[in-house]
Protein backbone atom coordinates (compact mmCIF):
# COMPACT_ATOMS: atom_id res chain seq x y z
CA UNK A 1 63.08 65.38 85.49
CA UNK A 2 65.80 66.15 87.94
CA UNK A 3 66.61 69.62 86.67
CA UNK A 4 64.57 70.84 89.56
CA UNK A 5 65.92 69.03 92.48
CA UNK A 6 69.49 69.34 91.42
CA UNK A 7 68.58 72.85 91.35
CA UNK A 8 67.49 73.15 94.73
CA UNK A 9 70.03 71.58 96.38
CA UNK A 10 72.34 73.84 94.07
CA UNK A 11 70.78 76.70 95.50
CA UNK A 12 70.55 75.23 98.80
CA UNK A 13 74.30 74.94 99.02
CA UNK A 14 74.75 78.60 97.76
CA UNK A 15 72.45 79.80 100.68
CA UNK A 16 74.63 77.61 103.05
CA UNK A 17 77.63 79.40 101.83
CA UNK A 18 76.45 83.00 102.05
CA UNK A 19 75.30 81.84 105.73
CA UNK A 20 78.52 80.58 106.76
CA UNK A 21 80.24 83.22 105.23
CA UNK A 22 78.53 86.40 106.49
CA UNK A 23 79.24 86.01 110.21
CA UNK A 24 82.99 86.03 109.28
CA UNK A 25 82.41 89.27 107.07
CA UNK A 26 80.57 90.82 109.61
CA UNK A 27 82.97 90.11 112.39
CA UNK A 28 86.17 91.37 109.70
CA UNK A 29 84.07 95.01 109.34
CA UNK A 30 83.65 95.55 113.11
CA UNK A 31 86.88 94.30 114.07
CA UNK A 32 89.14 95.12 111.13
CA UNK A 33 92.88 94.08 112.54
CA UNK A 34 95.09 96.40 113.66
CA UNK A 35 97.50 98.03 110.78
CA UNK A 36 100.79 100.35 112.10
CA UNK A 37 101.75 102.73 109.54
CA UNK A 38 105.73 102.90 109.96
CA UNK A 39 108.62 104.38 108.63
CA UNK A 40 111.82 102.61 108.27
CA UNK A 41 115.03 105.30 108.53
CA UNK A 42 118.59 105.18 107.34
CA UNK A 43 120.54 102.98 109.54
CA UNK A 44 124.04 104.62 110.86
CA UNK A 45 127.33 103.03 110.34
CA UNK A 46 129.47 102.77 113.22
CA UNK A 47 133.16 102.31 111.63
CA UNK A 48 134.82 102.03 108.27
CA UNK A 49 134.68 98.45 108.62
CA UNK A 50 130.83 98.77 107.61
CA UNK A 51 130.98 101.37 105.05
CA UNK A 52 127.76 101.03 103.14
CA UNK A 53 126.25 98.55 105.29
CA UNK A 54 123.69 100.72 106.32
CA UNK A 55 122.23 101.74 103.28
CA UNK A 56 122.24 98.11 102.55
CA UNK A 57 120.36 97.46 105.72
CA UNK A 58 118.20 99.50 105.08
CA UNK A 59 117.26 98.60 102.10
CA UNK A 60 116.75 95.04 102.98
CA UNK A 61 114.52 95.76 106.38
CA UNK A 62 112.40 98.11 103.66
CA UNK A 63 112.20 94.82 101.63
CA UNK A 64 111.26 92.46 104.41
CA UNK A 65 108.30 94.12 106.36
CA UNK A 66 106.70 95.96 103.41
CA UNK A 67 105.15 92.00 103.14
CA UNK A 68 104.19 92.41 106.61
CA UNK A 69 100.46 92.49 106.45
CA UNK A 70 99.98 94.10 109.85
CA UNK A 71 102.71 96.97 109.04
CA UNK A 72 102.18 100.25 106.16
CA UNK A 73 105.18 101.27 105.37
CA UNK A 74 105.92 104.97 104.00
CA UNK A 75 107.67 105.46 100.92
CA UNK A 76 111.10 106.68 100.78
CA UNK A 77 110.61 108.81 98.55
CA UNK A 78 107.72 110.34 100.66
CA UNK A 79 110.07 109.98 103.70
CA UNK A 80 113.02 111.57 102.58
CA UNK A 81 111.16 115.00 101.09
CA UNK A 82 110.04 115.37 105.04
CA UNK A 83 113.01 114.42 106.57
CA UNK A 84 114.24 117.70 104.36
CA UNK A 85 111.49 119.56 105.07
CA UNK A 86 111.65 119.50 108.81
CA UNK A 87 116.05 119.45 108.70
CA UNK A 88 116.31 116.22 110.11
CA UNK A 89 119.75 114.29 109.53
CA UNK A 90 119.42 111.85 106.97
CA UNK A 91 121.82 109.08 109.09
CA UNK A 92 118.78 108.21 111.12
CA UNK A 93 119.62 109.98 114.30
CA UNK A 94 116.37 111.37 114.80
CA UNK A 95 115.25 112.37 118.36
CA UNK A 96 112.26 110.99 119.94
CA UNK A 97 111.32 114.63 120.30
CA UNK A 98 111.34 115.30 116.62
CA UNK A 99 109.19 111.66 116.13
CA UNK A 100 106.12 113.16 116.89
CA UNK A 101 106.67 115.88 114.26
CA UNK A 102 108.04 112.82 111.26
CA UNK A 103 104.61 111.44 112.49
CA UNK A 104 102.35 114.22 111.79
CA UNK A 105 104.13 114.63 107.92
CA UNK A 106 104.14 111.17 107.07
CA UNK A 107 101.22 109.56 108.86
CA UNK A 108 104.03 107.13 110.39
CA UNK A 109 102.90 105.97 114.02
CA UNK A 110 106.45 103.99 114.15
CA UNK A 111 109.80 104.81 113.36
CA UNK A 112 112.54 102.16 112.71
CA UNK A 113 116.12 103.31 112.88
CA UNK A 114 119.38 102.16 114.12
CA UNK A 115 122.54 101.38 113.12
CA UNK A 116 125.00 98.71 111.68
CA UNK A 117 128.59 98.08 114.41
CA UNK A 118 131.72 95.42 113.83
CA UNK A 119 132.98 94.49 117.72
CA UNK A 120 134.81 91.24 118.98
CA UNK A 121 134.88 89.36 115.50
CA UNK A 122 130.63 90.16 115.06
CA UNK A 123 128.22 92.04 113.38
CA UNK A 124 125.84 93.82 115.20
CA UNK A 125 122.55 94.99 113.26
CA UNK A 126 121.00 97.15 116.26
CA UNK A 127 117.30 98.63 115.40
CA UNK A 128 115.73 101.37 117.50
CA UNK A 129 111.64 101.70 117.24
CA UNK A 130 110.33 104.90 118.27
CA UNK A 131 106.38 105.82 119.28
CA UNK A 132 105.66 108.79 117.83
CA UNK A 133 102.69 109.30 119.52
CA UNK A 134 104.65 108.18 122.96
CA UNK A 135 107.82 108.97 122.31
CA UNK A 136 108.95 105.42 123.66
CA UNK A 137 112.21 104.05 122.20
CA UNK A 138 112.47 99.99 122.09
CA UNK A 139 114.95 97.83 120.49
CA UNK A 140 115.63 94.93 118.93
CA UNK A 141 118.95 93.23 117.37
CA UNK A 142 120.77 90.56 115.62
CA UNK A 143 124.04 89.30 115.36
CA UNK A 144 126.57 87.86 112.89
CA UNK A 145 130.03 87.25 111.37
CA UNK A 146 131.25 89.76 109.44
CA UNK A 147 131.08 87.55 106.18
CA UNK A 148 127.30 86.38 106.84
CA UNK A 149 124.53 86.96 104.30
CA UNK A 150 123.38 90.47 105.27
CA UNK A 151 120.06 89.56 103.92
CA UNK A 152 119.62 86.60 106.43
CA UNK A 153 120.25 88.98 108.96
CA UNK A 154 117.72 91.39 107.78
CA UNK A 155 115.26 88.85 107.76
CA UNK A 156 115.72 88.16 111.33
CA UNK A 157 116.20 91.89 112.22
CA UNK A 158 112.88 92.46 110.32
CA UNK A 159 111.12 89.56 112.42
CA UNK A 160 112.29 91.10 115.62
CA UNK A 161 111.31 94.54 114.55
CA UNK A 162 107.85 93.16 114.26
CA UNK A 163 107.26 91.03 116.50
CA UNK A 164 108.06 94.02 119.27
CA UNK A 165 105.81 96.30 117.26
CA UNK A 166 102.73 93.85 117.67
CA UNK A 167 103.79 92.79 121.24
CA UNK A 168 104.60 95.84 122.20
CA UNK A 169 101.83 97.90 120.76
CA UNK A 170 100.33 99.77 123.71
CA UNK A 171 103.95 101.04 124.48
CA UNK A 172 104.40 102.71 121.49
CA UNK A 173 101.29 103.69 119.97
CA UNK A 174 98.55 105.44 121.84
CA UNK A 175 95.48 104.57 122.52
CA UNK A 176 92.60 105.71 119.83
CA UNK A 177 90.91 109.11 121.20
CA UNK A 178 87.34 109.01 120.56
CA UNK A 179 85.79 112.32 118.51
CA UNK A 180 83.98 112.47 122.69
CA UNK A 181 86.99 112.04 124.58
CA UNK A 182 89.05 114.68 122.38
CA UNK A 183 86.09 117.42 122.60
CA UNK A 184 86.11 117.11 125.92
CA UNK A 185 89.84 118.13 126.25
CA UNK A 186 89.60 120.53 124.10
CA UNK A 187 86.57 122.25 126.32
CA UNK A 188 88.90 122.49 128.98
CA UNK A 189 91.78 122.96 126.99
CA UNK A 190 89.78 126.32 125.82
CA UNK A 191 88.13 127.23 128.86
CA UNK A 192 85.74 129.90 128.50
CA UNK A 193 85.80 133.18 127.16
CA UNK A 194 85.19 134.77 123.55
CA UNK A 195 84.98 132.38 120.19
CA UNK A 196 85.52 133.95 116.72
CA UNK A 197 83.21 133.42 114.31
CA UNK A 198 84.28 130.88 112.08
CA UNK A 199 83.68 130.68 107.48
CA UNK A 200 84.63 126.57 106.73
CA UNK A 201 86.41 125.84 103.65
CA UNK A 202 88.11 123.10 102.69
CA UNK A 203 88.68 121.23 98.71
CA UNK A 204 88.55 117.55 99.10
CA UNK A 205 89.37 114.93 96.74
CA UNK A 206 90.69 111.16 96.37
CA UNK A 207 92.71 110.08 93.76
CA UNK A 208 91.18 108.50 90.63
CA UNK A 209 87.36 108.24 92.16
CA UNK A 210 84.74 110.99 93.02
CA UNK A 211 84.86 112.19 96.60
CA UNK A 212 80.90 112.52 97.24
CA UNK A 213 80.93 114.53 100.69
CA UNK A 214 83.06 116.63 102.28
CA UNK A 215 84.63 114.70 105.25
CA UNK A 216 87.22 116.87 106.37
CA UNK A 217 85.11 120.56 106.38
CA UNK A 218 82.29 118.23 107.83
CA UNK A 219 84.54 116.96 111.11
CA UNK A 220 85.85 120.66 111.25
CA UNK A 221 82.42 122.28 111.06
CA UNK A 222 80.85 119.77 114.03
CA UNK A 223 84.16 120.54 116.65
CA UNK A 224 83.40 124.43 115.90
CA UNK A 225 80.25 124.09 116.92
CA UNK A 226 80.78 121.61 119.97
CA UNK A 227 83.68 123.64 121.47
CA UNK A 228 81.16 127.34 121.16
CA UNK A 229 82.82 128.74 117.61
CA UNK A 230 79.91 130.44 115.45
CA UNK A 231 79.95 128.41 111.69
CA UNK A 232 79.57 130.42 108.65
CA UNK A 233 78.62 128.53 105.21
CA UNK A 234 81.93 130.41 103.09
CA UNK A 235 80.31 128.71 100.16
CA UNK A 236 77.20 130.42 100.45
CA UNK A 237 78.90 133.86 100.12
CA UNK A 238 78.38 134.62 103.85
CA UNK A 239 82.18 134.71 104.73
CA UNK A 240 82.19 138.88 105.23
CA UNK A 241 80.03 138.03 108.48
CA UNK A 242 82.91 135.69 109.56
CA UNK A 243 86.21 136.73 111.90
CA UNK A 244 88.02 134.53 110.80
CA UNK A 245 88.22 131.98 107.42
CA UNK A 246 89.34 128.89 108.00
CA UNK A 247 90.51 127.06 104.22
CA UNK A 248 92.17 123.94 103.40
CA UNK A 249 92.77 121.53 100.75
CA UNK A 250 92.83 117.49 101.67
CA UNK A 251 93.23 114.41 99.69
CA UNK A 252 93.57 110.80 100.16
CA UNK A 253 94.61 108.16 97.99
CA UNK A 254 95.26 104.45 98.08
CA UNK A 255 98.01 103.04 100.21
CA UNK A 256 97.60 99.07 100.13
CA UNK A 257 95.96 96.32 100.59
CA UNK A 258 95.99 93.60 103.17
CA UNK A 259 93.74 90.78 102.53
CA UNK A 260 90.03 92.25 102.33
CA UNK A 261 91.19 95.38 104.10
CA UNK A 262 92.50 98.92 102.08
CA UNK A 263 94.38 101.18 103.37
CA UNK A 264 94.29 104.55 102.37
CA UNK A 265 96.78 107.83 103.16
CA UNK A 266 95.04 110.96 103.46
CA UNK A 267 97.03 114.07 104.04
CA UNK A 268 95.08 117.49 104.85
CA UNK A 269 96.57 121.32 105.45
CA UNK A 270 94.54 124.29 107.04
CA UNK A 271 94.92 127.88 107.40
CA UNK A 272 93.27 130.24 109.24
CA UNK A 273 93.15 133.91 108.21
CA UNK A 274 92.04 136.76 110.57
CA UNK A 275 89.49 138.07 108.06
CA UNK A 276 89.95 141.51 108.31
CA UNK A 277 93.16 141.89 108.75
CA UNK A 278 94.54 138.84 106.56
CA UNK A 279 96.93 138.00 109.52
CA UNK A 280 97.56 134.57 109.58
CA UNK A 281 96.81 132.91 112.84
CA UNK A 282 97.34 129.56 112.78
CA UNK A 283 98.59 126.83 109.98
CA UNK A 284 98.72 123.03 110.39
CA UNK A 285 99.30 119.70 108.74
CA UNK A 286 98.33 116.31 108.89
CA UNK A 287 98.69 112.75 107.12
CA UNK A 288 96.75 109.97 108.53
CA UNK A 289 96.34 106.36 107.71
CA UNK A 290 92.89 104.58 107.82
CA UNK A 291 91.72 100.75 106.84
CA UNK A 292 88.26 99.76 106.13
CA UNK A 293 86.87 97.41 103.94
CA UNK A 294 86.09 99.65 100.98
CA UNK A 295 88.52 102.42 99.82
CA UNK A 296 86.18 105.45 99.66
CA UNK A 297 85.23 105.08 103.62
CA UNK A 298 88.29 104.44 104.29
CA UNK A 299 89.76 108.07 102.57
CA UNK A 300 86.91 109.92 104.69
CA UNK A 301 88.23 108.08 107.81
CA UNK A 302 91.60 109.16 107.37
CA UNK A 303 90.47 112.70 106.05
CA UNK A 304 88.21 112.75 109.57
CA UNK A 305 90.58 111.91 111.88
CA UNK A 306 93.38 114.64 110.23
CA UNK A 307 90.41 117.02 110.61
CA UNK A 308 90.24 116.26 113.98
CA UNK A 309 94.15 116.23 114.60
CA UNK A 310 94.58 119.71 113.35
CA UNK A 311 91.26 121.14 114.98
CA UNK A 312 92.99 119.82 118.42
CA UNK A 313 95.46 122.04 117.67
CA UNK A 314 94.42 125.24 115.63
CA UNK A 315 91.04 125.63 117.25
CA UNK A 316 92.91 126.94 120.57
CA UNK A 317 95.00 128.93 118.88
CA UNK A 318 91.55 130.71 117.06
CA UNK A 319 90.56 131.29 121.00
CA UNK A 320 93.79 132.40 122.14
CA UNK A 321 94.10 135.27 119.61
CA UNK A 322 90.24 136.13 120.53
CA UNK A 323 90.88 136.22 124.24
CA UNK A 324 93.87 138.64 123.31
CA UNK A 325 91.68 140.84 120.89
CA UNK A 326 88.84 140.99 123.79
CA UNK A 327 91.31 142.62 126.28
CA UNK A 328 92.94 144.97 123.78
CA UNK A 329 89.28 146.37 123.22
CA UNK A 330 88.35 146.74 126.99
């Protein structure tokens, strides 16, 4: 019969495959490509002539990198609610001071404004990109006739846009800080001198699946104990031995996906409460964006690396008000 050897070389072939194929898979999971979560801003119109261009722009540039498969683009709705928040001007004249502050709401690592000018018989579509993280401006532009499609030129403003963004990377996005690297700044940052003892709480969740470990109270808990801060379990009942109770609430949730790779928003906000007192010492928030290969590790990256955002900049503010307490009671 030749059932069997069809067989074989049936499963031979399959073997081949999986062969072939798991190099490539492997490779994608250690190297995942780089994706820049950006936020595109209300363009500004410069002149009557180009009354409502920019909203139109704006629209359109939304339109044409949201495909982008290297770019994450914010919602608007998202965007506008922090613009608000923080009293930024909705025309898109945000400074680069403000960006890093846009970037820590929104998760945004890019901001794309700019604005929409008539001069000498042409259009001019100008777009400024702003590092949050660097604070670097770049640009990039288009011309036109005042009668050309405005969507052509959107298409070729969004092509510019991103080419400079991938180009241009290291400029406007900074380097990744290992969880090493950042302790080690912090030690110095803190110096030495009195740590209060520290009760971790924080809820976690992600949206529509179980959340099996804590990620964020996890990453919080290890950079107490690197940088000399005694950890309390709260859970355990034990938090009338702490000085201070640190509690939060995170949560991620699916962003997009690009190819094989998710990407996932996680946005996290801590407190910490002088425990006796109930004076409030120090709040902070933080959205992040993370891509792996499987949603759920990709929500406890982002929720990690917010963890670690807001401990870099709570955790000296814990120290500060100890070192101030210590020399009130000598």
């Amino acid at each position: 019969m030749l059932v069997q050897p069809i067989l074989r070389q049936v499963m031979f072939c399959l073997a081949s495959c999986c062969l072939t194929l798991w190099p490539q898979a492997a490779a994608a999971q250690r190297n995942p490509p780089t994706v820049y979560p950006a936020a595109v801003l209300p363009f500004q119109e410069r002149g009557t002539e180009v009354k409502g261009l920019g909203s139109q722009m704006t629209d359109l540039l939304f339109v044409q990198l949201v495909t982008d498969p290297e770019l994450y683009l914010v919602e608007r709705d998202e965007l506008t609610k922090v613009l608000e928040e923080l009293e930024l001007s909705q025309s898109g004249l945000v400074h680069p001071a403000r960006a890093l502050d846009v970037g820590h709401l929104t998760g945004a690592k890019i901001l794309i404004t700019g604005s929409v000018l008539q001069a000498g018989g042409h259009l001019y579509v100008i777009a400024k990109i702003i590092g949050t993280e660097t604070s670097r401006v770049l640009g990039a532009s288009v011309k036109g006739r005042p009668d050309d499609d405005l969507d052509r030129l959107a298409r070729e403003l969004a092509t510019e846009v991103a080419n400079t963004v991938k180009s241009r990377a290291a400029d406007l996005v900074a380097k990744p800080v290992t969880r090493a690297d950042r302790l080690e700044t912090l030690k110095k940052k803190l110096g030495k001198g009195p740590r209060p003892t520290v009760a971790i709480q924080v809820t976690e969740r992600h949206v529509g699946q179980r959340t099996i470990d804590p990620a964020a109270e996890t990453e919080l808990t290890l950079f107490c104990r690197e940088l000399g801060f005694a950890v309390v379990d709260g859970a355990q009942g034990n938090r009338g031995e702490a000085d201070v109770l640190l509690t939060g609430e995170g949560f991620s949730e699916f962003a997009a996906r690009h190819g094989q790779l998710i990407s996932v928003r996680a946005r996290l906000e801590l407190k910490a409460v002088e425990r006796r007192t109930g004076r409030v010492l120090a709040i902070g928030r933080q959205t992040t964006v993370a891509v792996d290969l499987t949603e759920q590790i990709a929500g406890k990256t982002a929720l990690q690396e917010a963890a670690a955002e807001l401990a870099s900049r709570i955790l000296p503010q814990l120290a500060a008000s100890a070192r101030v307490k210590g020399k009130k009671a000598n």
